[in-house]
Protein backbone atom coordinates (compact mmCIF):
# COMPACT_ATOMS: atom_id res chain seq x y z
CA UNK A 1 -7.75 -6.43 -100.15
CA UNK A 2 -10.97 -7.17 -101.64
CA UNK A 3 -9.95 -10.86 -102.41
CA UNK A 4 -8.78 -11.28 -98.88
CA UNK A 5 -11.61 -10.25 -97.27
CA UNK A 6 -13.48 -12.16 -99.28
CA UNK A 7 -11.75 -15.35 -98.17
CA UNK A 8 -12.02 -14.43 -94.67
CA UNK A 9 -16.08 -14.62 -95.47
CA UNK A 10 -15.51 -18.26 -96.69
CA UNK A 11 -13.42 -19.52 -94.11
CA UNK A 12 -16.11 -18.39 -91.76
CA UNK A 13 -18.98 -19.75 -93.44
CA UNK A 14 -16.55 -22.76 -93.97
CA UNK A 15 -16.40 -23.70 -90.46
CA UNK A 16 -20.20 -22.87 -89.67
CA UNK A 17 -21.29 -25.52 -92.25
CA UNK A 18 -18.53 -28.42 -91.13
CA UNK A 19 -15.49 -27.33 -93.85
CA UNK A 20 -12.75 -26.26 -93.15
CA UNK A 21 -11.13 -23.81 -95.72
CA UNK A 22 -9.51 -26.25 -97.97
CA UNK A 23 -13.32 -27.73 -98.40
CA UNK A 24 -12.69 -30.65 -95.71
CA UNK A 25 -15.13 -31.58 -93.03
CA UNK A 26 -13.66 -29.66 -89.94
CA UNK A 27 -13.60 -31.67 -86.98
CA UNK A 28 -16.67 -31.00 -84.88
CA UNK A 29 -16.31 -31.37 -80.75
CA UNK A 30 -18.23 -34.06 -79.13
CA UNK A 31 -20.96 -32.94 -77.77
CA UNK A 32 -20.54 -33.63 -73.14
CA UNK A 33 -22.98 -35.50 -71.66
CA UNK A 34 -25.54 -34.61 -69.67
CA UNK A 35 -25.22 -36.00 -66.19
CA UNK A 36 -27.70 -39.03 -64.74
CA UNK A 37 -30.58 -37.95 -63.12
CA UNK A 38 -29.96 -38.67 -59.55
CA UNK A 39 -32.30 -41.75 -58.84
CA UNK A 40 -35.21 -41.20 -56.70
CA UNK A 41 -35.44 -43.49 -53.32
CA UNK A 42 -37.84 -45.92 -52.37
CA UNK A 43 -40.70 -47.18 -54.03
CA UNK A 44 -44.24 -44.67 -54.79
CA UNK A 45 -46.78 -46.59 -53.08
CA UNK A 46 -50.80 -45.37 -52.49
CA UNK A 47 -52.85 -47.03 -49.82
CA UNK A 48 -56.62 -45.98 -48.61
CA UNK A 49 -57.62 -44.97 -45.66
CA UNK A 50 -60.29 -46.53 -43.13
CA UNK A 51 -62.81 -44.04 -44.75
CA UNK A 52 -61.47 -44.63 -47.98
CA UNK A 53 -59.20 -41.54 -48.70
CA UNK A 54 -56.53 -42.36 -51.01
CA UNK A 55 -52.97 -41.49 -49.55
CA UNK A 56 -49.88 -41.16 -51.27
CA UNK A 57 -46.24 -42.45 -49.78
CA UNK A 58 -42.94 -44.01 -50.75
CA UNK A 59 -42.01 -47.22 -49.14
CA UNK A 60 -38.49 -47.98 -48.39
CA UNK A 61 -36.86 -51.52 -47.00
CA UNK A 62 -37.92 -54.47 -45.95
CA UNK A 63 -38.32 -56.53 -42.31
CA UNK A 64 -40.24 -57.16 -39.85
CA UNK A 65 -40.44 -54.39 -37.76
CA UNK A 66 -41.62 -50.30 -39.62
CA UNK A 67 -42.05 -47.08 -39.05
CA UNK A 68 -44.65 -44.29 -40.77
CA UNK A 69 -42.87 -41.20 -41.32
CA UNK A 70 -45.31 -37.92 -40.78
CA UNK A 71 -44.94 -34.76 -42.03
CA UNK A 72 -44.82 -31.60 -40.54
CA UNK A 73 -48.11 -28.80 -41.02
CA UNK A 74 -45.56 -27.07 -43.57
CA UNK A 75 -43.69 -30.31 -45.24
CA UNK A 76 -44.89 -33.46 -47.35
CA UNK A 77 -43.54 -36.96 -47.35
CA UNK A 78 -39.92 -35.50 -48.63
CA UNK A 79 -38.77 -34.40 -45.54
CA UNK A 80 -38.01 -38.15 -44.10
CA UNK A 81 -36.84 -39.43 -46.82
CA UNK A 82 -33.40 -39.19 -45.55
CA UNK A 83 -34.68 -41.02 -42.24
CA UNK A 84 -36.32 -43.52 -43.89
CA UNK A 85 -33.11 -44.34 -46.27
CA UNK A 86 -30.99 -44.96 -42.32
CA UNK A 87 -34.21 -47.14 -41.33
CA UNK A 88 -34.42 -49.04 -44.93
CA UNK A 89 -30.34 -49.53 -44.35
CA UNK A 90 -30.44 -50.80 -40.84
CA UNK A 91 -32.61 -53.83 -42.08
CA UNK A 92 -36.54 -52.20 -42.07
CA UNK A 93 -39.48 -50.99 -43.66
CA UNK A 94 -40.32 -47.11 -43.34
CA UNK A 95 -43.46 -46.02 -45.56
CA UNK A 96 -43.24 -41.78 -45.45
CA UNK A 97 -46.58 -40.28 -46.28
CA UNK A 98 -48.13 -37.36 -47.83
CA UNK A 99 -51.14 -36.22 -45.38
CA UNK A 100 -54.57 -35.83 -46.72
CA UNK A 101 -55.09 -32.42 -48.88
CA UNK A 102 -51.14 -32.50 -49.16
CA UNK A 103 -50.09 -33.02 -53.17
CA UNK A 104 -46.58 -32.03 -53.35
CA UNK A 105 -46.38 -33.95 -56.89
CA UNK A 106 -44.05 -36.19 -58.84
CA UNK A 107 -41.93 -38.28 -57.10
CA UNK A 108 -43.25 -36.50 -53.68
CA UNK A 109 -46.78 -37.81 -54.54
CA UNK A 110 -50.42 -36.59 -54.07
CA UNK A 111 -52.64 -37.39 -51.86
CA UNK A 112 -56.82 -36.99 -52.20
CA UNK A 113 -58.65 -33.74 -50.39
CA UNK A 114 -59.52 -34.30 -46.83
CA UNK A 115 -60.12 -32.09 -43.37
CA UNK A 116 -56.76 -32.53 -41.44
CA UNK A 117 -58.97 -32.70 -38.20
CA UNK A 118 -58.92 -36.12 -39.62
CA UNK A 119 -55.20 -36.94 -40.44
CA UNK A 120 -54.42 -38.94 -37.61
CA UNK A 121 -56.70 -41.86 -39.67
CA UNK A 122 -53.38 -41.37 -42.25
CA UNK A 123 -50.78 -43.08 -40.40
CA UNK A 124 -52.85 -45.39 -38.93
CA UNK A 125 -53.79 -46.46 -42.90
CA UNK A 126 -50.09 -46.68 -43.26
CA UNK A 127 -49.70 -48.88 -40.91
CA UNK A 128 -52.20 -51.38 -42.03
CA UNK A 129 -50.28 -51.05 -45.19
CA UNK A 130 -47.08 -52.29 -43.61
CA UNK A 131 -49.07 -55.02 -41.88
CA UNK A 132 -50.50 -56.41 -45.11
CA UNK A 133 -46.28 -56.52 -46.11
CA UNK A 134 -45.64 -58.77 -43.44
CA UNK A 135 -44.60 -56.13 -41.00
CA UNK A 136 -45.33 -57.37 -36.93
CA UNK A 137 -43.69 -54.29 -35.04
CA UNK A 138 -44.67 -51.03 -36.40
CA UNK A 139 -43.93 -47.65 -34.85
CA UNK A 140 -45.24 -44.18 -36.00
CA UNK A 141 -43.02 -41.02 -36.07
CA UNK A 142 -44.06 -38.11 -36.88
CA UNK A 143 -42.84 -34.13 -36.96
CA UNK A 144 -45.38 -31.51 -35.36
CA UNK A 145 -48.87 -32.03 -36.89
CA UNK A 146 -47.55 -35.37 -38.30
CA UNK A 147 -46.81 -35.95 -34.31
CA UNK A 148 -50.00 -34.71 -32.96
CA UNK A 149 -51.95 -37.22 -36.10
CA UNK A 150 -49.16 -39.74 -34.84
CA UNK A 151 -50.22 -39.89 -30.85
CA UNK A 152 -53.86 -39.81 -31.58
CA UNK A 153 -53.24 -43.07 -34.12
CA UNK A 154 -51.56 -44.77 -31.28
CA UNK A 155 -54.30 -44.05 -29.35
CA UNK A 156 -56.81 -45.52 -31.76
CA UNK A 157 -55.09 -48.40 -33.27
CA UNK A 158 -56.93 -51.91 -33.06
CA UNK A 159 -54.44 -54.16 -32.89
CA UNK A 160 -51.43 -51.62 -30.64
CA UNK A 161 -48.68 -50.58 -32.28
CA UNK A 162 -45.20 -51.19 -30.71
CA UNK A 163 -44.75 -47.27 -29.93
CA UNK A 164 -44.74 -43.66 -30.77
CA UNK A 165 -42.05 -40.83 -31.63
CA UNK A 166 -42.89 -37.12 -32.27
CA UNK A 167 -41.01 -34.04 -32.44
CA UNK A 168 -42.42 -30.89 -31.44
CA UNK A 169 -45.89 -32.23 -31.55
CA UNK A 170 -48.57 -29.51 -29.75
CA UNK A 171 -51.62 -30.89 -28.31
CA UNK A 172 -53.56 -29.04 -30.39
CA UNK A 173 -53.69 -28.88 -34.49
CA UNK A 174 -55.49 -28.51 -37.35
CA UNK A 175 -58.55 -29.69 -35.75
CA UNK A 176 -57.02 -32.72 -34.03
CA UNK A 177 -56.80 -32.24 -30.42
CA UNK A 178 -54.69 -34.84 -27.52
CA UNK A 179 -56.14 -35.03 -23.93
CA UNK A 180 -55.17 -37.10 -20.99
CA UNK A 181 -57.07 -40.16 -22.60
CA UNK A 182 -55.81 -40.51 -25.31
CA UNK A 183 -52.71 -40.02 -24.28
CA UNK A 184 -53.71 -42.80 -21.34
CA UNK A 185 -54.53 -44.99 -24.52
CA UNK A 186 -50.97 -45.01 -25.65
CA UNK A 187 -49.32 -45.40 -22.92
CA UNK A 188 -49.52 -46.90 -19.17
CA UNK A 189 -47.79 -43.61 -17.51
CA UNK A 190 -46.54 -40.39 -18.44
CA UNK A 191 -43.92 -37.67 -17.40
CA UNK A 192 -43.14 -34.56 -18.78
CA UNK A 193 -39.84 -33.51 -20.49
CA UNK A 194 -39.13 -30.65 -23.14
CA UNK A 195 -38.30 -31.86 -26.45
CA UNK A 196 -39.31 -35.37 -28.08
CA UNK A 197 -42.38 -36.99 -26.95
CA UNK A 198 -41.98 -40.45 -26.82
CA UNK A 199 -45.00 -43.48 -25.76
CA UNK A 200 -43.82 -47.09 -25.23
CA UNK A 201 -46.23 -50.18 -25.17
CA UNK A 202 -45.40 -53.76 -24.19
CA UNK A 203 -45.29 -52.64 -20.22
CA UNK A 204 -42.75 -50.17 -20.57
CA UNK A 205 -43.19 -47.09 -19.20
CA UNK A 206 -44.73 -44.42 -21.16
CA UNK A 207 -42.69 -40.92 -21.65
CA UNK A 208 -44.55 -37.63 -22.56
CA UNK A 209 -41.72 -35.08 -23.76
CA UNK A 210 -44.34 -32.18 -24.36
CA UNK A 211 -42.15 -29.40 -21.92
CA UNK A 212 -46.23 -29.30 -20.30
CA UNK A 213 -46.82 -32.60 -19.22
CA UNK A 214 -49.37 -34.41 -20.82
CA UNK A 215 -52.32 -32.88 -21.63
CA UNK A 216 -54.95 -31.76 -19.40
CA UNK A 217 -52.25 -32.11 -16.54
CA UNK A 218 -51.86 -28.43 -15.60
């Protein structure tokens, strides 16, 4: 009994050390690989602003005609990545930002300290970015305070940009604030719908989808 048990010892401590219990190696399993990483999209690009903030994005695509893609007050740049992977597709550039004082990190990027009363100067830097790729039509998009920074851009940009697209965008915040001029700045004319606000150049009609009308009107 004693010998046996014994031997069951060895034959353990066999196969813990690679022998089998006749002394031979013991086959060991391969070891599974880990799966890939799944690639990140687009291309980590930082640009400046007019006042010389640095802001962080990720470019995707190529073409003539772009879009900047801005966050929402609680997102970063991550949240139109998808977006900006349809626009890339579809034969474009989209450049999706990271606002000033937003530093998500990694891939997602970080961009340098700054007052969001400010932010609207963001896009606007993106889209001199795009211009310097060879972009002519640009268009910024942008997702509640990203829409509000978004309108006020348009509003501000020397040369005009070919148009406008926010989502939930209120008139007023984080220290940026819309009124009927600026909104006049984007746009030629202006009527209200709920939803997605929307401001056309090149003599097409402008569309304010605030549910309010634009601002100042009531």
């Amino acid at each position: 009994m004693v010998v046996a048990a014994l031997w069951v010892v060895l034959v353990s401590c066999g196969g813990a050390t690679g022998e089998g219990p006749g002394g031979e190696p013991s086959a060991t399993p391969a070891s599974a690989e880990s799966p890939s990483p799944t690639p990140v999209p687009g291309e980590a690009v930082t640009f400046r602003t007019s006042e010389g903030v640095r802001i962080a994005g990720r470019l995707f695509g190529d073409g003539p005609v772009g879009v900047v893609l801005g966050h929402s007050i609680d997102g970063d740049q991550t949240e139109w990545w998808n977006v900006a992977e349809v626009v890339a597709d579809a034969g474009h550039a989209a450049v999706a930002i990271d606002f000033r004082g937003y530093c998500p990190g990694d891939e997602a990027g970080c961009s340098e300290d700054g007052s969001t009363a400010d932010a609207w100067r963001d896009p606007l830097a993106g889209a001199t970015f795009l211009r310097e790729r060879g972009v002519h039509d640009i268009v910024l998009i942008g997702a509640s305070m990203g829409g509000t920074a978004s309108v006020l851009a348009a509003g501000n940009a020397r040369p005009r940009l070919s148009g406008v697209i926010t989502l939930s965008a209120p008139t007023a915040c984080c220290g940026m604030e819309l009124d009927r001029s600026t909104v006049a700045a984007v746009g030629p004319r202006c009527s209200s719908s709920p939803g997605v606000s929307t401001a056309r150049r090149r003599g097409r009609p402008a569309r304010w989808h605030g549910g309010r009308g634009p601002p100042g009107s009531r």
